[in-house]
PDB file of N, CA and C in Angstrom:
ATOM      1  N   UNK A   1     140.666 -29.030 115.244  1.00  0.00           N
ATOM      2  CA  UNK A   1     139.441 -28.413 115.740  1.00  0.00           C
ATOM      3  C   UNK A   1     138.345 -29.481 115.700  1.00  0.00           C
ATOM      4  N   UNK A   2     137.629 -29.885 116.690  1.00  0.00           N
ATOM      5  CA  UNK A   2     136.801 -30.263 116.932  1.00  0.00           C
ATOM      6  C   UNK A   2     135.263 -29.897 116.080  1.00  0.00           C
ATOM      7  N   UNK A   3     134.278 -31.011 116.515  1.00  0.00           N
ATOM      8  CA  UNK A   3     132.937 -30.258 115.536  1.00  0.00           C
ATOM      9  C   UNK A   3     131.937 -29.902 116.388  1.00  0.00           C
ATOM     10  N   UNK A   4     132.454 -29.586 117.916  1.00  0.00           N
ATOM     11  CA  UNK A   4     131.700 -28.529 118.936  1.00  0.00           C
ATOM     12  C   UNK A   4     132.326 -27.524 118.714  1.00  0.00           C
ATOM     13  N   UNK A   5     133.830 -27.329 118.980  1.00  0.00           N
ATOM     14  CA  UNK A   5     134.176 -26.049 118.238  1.00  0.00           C
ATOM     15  C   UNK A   5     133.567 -25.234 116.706  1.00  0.00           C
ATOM     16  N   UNK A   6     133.698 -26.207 116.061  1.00  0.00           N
ATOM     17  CA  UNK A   6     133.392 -25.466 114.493  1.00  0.00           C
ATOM     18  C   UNK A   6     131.803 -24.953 114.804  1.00  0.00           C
ATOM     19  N   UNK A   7     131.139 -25.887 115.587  1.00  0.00           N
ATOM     20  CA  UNK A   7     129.515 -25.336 115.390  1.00  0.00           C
ATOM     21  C   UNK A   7     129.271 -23.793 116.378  1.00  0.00           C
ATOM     22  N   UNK A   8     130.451 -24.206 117.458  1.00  0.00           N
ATOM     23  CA  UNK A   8     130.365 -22.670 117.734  1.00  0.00           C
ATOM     24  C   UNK A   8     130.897 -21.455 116.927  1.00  0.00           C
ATOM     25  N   UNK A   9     131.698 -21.560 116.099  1.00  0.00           N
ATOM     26  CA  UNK A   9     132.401 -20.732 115.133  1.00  0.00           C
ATOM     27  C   UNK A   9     131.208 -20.001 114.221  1.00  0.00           C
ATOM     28  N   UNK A  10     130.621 -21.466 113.784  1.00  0.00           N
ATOM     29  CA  UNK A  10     129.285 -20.875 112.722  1.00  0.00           C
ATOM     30  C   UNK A  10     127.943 -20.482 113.301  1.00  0.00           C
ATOM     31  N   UNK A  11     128.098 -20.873 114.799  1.00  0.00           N
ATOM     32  CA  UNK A  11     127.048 -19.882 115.319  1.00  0.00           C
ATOM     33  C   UNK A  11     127.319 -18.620 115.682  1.00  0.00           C
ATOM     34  N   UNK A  12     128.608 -18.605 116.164  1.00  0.00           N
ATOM     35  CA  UNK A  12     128.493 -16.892 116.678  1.00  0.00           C
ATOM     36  C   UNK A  12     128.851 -16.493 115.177  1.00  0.00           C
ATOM     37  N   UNK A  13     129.358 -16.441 113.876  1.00  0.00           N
ATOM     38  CA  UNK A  13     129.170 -15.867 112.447  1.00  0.00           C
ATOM     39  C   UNK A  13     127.957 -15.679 112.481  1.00  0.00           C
ATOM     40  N   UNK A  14     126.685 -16.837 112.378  1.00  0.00           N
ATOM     41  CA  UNK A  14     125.367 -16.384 112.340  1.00  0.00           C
ATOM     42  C   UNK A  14     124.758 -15.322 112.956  1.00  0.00           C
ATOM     43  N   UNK A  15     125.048 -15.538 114.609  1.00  0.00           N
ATOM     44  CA  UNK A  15     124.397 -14.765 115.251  1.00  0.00           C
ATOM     45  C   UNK A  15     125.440 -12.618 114.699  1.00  0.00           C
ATOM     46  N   UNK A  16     126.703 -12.801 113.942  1.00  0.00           N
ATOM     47  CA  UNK A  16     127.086 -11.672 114.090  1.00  0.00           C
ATOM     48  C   UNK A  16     126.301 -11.537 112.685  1.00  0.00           C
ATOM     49  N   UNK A  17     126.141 -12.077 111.797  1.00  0.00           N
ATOM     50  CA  UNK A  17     125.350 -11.608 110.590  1.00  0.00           C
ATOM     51  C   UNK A  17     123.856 -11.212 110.760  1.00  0.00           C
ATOM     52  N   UNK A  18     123.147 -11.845 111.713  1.00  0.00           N
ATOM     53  CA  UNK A  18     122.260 -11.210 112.169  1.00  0.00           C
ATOM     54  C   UNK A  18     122.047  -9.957 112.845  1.00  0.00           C
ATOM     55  N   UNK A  19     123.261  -9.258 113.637  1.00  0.00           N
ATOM     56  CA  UNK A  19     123.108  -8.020 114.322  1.00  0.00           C
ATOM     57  C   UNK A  19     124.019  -7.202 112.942  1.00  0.00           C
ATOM     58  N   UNK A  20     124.692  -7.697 112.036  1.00  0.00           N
ATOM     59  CA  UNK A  20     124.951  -6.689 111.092  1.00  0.00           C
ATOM     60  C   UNK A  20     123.304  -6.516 110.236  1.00  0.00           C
ATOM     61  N   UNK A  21     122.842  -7.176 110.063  1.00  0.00           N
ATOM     62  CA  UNK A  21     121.344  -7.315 109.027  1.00  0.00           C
ATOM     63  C   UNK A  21     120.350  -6.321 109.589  1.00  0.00           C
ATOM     64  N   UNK A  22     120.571  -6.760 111.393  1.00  0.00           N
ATOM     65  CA  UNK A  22     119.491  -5.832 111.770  1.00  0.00           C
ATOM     66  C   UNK A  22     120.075  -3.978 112.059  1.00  0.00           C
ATOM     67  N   UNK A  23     121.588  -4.129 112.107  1.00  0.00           N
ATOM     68  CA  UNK A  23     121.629  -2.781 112.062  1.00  0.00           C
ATOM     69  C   UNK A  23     121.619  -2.069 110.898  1.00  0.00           C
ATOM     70  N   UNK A  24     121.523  -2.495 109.603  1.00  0.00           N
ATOM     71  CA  UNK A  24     121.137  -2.039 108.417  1.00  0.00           C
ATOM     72  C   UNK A  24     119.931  -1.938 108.401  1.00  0.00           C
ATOM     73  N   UNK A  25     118.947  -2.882 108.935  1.00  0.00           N
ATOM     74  CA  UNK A  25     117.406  -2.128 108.441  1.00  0.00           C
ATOM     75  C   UNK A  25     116.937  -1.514 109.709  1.00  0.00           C
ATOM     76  N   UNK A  26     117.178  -0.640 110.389  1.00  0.00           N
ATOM     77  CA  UNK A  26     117.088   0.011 111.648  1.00  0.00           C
ATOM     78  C   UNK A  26     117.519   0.921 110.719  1.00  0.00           C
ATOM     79  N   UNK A  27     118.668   1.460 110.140  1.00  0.00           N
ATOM     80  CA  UNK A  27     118.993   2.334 109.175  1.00  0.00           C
ATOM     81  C   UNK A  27     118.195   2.447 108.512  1.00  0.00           C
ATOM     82  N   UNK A  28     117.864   1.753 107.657  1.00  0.00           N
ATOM     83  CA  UNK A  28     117.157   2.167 106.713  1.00  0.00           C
ATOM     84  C   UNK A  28     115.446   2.486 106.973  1.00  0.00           C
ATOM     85  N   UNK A  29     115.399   1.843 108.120  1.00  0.00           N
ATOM     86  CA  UNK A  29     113.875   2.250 108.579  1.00  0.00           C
ATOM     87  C   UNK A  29     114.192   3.841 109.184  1.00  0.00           C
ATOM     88  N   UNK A  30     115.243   4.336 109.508  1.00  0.00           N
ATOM     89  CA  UNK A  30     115.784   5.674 109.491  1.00  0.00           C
ATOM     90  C   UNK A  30     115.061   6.479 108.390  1.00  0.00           C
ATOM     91  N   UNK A  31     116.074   6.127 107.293  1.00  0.00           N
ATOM     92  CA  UNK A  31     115.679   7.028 106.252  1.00  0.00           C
ATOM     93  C   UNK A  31     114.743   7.004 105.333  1.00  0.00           C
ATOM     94  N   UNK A  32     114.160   5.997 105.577  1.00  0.00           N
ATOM     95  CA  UNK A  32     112.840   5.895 105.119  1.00  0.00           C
ATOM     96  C   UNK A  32     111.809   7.115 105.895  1.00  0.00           C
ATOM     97  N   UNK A  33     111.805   6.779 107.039  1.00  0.00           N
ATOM     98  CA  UNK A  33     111.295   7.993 108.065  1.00  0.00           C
ATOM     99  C   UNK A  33     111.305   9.048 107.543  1.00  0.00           C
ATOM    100  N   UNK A  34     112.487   9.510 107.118  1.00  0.00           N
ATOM    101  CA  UNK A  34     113.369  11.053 107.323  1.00  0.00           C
ATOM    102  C   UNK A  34     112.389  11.091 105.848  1.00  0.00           C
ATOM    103  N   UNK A  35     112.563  10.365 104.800  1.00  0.00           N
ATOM    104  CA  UNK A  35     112.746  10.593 102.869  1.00  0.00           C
ATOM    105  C   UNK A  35     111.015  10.982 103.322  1.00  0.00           C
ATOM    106  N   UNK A  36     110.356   9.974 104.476  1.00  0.00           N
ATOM    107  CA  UNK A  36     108.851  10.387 103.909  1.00  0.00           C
ATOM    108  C   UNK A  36     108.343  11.484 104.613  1.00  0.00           C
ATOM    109  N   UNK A  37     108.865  12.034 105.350  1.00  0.00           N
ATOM    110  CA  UNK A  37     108.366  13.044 106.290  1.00  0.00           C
ATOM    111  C   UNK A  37     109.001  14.222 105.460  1.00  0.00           C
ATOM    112  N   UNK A  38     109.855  14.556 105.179  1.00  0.00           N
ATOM    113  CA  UNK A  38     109.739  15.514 103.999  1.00  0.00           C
ATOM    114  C   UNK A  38     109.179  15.384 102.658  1.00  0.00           C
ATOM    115  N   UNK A  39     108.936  14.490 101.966  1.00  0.00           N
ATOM    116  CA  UNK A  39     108.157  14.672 100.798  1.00  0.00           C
ATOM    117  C   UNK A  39     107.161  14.821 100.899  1.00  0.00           C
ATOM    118  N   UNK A  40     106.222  14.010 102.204  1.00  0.00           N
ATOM    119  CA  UNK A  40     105.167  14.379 102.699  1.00  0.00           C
ATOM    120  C   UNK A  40     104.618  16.051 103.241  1.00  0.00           C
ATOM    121  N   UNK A  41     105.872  16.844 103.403  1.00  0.00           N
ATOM    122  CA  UNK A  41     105.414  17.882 104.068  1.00  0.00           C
ATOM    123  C   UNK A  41     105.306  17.671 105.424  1.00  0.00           C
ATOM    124  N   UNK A  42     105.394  16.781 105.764  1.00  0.00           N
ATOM    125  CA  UNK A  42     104.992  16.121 107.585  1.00  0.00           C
ATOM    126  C   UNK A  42     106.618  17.105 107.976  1.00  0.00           C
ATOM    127  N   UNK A  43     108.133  17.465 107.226  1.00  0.00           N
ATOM    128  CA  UNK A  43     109.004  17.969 107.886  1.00  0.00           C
ATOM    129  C   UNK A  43     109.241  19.200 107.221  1.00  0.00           C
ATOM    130  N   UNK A  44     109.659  20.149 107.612  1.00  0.00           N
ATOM    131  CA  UNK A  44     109.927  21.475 106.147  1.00  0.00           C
ATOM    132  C   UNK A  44     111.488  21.621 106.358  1.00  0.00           C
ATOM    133  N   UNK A  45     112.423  21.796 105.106  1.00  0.00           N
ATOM    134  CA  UNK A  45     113.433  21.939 104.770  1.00  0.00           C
ATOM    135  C   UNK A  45     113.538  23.305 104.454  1.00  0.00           C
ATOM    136  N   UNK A  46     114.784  23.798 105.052  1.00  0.00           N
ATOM    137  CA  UNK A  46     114.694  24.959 105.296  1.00  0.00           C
ATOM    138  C   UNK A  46     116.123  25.234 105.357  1.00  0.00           C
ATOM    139  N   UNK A  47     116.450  26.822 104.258  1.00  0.00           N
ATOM    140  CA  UNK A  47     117.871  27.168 104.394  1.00  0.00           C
ATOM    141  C   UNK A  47     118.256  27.703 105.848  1.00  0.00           C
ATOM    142  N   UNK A  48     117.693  27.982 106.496  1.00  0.00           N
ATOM    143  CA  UNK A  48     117.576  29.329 107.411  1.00  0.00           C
ATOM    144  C   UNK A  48     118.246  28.269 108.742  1.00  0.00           C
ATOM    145  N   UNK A  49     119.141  28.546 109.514  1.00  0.00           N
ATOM    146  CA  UNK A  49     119.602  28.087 110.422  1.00  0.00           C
ATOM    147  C   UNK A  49     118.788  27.503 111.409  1.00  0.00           C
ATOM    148  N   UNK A  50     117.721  26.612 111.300  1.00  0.00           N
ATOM    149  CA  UNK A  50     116.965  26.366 112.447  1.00  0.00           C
ATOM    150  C   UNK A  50     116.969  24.695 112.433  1.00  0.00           C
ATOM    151  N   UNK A  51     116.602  24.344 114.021  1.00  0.00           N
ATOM    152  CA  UNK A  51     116.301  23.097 114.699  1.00  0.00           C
ATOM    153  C   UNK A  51     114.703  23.074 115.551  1.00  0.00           C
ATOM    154  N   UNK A  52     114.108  22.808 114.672  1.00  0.00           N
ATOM    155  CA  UNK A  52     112.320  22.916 115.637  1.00  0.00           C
ATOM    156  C   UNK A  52     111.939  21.888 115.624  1.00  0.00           C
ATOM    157  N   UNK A  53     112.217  21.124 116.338  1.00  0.00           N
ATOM    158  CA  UNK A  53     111.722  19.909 116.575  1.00  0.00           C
ATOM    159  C   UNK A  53     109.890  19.563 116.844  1.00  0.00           C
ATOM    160  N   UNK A  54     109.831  21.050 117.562  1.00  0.00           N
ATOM    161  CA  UNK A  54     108.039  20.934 118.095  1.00  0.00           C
ATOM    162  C   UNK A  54     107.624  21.166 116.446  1.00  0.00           C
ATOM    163  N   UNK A  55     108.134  21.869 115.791  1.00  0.00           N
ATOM    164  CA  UNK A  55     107.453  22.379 114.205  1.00  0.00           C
ATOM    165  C   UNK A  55     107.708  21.154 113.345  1.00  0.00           C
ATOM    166  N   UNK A  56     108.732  20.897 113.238  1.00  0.00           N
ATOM    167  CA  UNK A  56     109.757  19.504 112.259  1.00  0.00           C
ATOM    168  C   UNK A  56     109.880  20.255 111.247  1.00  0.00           C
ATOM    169  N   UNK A  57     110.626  21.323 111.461  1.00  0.00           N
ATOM    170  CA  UNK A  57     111.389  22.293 110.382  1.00  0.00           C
ATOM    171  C   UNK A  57     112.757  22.337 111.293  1.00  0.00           C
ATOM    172  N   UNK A  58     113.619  21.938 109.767  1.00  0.00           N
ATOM    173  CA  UNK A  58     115.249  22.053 110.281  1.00  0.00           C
ATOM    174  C   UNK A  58     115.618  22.451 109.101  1.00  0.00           C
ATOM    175  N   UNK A  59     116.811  22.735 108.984  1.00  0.00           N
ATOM    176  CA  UNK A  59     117.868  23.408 108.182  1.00  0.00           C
ATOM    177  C   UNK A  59     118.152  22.109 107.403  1.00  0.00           C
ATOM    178  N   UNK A  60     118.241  22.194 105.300  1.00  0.00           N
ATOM    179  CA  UNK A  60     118.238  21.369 105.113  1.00  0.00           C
ATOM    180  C   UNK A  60     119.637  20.231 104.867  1.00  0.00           C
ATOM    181  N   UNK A  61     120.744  20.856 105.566  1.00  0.00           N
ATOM    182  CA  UNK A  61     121.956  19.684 106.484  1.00  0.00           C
ATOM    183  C   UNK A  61     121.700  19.075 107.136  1.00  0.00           C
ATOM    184  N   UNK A  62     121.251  19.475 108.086  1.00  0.00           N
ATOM    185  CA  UNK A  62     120.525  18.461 109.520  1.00  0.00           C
ATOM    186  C   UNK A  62     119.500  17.497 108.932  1.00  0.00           C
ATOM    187  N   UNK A  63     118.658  17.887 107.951  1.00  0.00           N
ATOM    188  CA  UNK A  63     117.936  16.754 107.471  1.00  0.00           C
ATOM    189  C   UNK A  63     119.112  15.518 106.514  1.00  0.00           C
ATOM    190  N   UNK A  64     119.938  15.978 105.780  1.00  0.00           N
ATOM    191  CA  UNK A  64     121.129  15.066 104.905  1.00  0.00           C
ATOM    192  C   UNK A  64     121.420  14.350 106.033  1.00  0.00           C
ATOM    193  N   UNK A  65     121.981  15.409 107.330  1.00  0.00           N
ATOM    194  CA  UNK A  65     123.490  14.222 108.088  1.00  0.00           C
ATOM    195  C   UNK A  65     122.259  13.622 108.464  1.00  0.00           C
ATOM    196  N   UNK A  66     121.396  13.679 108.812  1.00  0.00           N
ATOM    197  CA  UNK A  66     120.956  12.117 109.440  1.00  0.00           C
ATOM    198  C   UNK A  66     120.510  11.027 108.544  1.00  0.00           C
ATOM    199  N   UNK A  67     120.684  11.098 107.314  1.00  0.00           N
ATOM    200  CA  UNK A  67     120.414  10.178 106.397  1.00  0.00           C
ATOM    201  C   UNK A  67     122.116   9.705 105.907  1.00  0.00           C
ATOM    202  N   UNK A  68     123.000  10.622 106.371  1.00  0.00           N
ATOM    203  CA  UNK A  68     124.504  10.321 105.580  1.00  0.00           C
ATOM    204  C   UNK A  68     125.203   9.456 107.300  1.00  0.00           C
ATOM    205  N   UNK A  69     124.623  10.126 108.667  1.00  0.00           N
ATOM    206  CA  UNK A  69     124.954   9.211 109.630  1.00  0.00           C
ATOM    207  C   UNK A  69     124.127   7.882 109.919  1.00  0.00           C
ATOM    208  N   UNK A  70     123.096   7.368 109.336  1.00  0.00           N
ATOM    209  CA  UNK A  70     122.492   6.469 109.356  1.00  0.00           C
ATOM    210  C   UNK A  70     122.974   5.510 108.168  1.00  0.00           C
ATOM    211  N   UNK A  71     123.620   6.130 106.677  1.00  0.00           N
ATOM    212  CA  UNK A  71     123.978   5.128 106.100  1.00  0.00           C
ATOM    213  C   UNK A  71     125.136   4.758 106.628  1.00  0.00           C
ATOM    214  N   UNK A  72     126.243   5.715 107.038  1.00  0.00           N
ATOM    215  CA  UNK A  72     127.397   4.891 107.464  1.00  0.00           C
ATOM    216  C   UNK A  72     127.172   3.686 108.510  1.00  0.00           C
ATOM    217  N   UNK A  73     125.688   4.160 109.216  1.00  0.00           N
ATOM    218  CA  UNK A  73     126.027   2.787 110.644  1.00  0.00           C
ATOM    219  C   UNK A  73     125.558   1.621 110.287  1.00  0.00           C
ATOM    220  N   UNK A  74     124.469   2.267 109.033  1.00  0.00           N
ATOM    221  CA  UNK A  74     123.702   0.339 108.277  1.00  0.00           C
ATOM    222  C   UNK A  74     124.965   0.081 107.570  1.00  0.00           C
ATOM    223  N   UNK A  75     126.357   0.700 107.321  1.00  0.00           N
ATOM    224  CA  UNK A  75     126.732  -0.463 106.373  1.00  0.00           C
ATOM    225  C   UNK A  75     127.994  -0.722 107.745  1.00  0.00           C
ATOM    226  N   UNK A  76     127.959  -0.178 108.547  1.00  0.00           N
ATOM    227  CA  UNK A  76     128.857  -0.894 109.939  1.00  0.00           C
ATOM    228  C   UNK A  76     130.116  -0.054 109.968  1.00  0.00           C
ATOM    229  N   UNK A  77     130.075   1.143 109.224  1.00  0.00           N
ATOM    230  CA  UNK A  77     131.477   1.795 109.008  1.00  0.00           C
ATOM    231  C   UNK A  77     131.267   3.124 110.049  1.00  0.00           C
ATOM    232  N   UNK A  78     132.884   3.194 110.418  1.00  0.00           N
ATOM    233  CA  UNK A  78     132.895   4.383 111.507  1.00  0.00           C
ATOM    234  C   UNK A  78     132.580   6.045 110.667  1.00  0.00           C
ATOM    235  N   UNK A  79     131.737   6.958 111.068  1.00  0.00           N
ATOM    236  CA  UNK A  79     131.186   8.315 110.652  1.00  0.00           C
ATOM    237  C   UNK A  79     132.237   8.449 110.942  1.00  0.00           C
ATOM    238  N   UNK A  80     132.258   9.471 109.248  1.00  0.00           N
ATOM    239  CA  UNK A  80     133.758  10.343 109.448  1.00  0.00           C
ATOM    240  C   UNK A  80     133.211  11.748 110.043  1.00  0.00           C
ATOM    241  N   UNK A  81     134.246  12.843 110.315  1.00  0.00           N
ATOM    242  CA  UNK A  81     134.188  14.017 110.573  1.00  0.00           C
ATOM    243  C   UNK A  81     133.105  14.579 109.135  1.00  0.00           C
ATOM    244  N   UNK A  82     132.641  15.469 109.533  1.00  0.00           N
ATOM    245  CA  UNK A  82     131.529  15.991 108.766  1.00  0.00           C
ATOM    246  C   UNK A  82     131.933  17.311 107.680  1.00  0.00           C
ATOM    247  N   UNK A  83     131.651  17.266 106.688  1.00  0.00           N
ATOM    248  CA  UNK A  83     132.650  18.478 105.997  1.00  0.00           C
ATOM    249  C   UNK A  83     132.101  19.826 106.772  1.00  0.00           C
ATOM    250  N   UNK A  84     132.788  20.882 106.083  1.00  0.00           N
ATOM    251  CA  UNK A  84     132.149  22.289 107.084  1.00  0.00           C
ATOM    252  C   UNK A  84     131.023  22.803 106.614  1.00  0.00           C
ATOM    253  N   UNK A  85     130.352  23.513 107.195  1.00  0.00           N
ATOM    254  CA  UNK A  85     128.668  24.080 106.758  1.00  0.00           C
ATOM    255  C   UNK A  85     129.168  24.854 105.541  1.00  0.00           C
ATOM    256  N   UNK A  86     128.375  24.830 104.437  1.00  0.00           N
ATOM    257  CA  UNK A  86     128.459  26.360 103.445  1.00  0.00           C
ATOM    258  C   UNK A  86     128.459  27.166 104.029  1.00  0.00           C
ATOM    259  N   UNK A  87     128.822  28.132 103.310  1.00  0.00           N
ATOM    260  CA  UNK A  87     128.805  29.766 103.516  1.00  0.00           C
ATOM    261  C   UNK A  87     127.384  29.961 103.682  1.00  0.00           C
ATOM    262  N   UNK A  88     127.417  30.855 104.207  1.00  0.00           N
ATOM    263  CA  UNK A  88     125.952  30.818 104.362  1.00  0.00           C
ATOM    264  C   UNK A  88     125.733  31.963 102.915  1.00  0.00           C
ATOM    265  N   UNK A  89     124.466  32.002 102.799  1.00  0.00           N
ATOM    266  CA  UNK A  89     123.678  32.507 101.139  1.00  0.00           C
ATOM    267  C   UNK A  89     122.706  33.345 101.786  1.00  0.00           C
ATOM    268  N   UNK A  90     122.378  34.672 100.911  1.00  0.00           N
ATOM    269  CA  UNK A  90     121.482  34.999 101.201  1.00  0.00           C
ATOM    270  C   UNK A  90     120.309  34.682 100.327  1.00  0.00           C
ATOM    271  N   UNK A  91     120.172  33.284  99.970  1.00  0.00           N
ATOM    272  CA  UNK A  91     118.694  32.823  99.088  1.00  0.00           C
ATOM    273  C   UNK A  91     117.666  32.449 100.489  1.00  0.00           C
ATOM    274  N   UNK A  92     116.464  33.012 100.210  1.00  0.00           N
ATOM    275  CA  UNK A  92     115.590  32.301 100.849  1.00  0.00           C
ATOM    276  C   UNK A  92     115.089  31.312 100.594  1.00  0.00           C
ATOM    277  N   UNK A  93     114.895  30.317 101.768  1.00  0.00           N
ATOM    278  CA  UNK A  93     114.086  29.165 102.017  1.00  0.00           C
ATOM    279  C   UNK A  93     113.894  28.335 100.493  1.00  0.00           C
ATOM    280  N   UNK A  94     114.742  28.338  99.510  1.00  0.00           N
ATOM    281  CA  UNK A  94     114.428  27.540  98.154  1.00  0.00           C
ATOM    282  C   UNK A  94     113.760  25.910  98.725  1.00  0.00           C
ATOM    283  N   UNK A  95     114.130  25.790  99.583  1.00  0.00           N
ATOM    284  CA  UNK A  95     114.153  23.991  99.532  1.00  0.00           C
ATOM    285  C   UNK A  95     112.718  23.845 100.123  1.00  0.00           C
TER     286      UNK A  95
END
């Protein structure tokens, strides 16, 4: 192997460590989003089967998977199938 070859070897490594780096903090600028918009109150967590996007009240699964599908893609691994919803409860709105 040549040392035009090798420098291309360690550039495209570079350049792939760079699109793994940036798809981890794209993730994590995810859930950063998600963690502050509910503690803030800016989202409401909610048992009750809903998606309101105009309100930013969802059911509080839909708020997890997008923090459990955003870590799988920052660390580069394929989302598995999703376990099944609970039973549903008749507790109100605890969260």
């Amino acid at each position: 192997m040549n040392s035009n070859d090798e420098l291309g070897r360690v550039k495209q490594e570079l350049e792939n460590a760079k699109q793994e780096l940036e798809r981890a903090r794209r993730a994590l600028r995810i859930i950063r989003q998600v963690s502050f918009n509910v503690l803030t109150g800016k989202t409401t967590s909610t048992n009750a089967p809903v998606f309101d996007e105009q309100n930013s009240i969802y059911h509080w699964r839909t708020l997890w998977g997008m923090v459990w599908s955003q870590t799988y893609d920052g660390l580069g691994e394929n989302i598995p199938t999703p376990p099944p919803w609970p039973e549903e409860s008749d507790e109100q709105d605890k969260l």
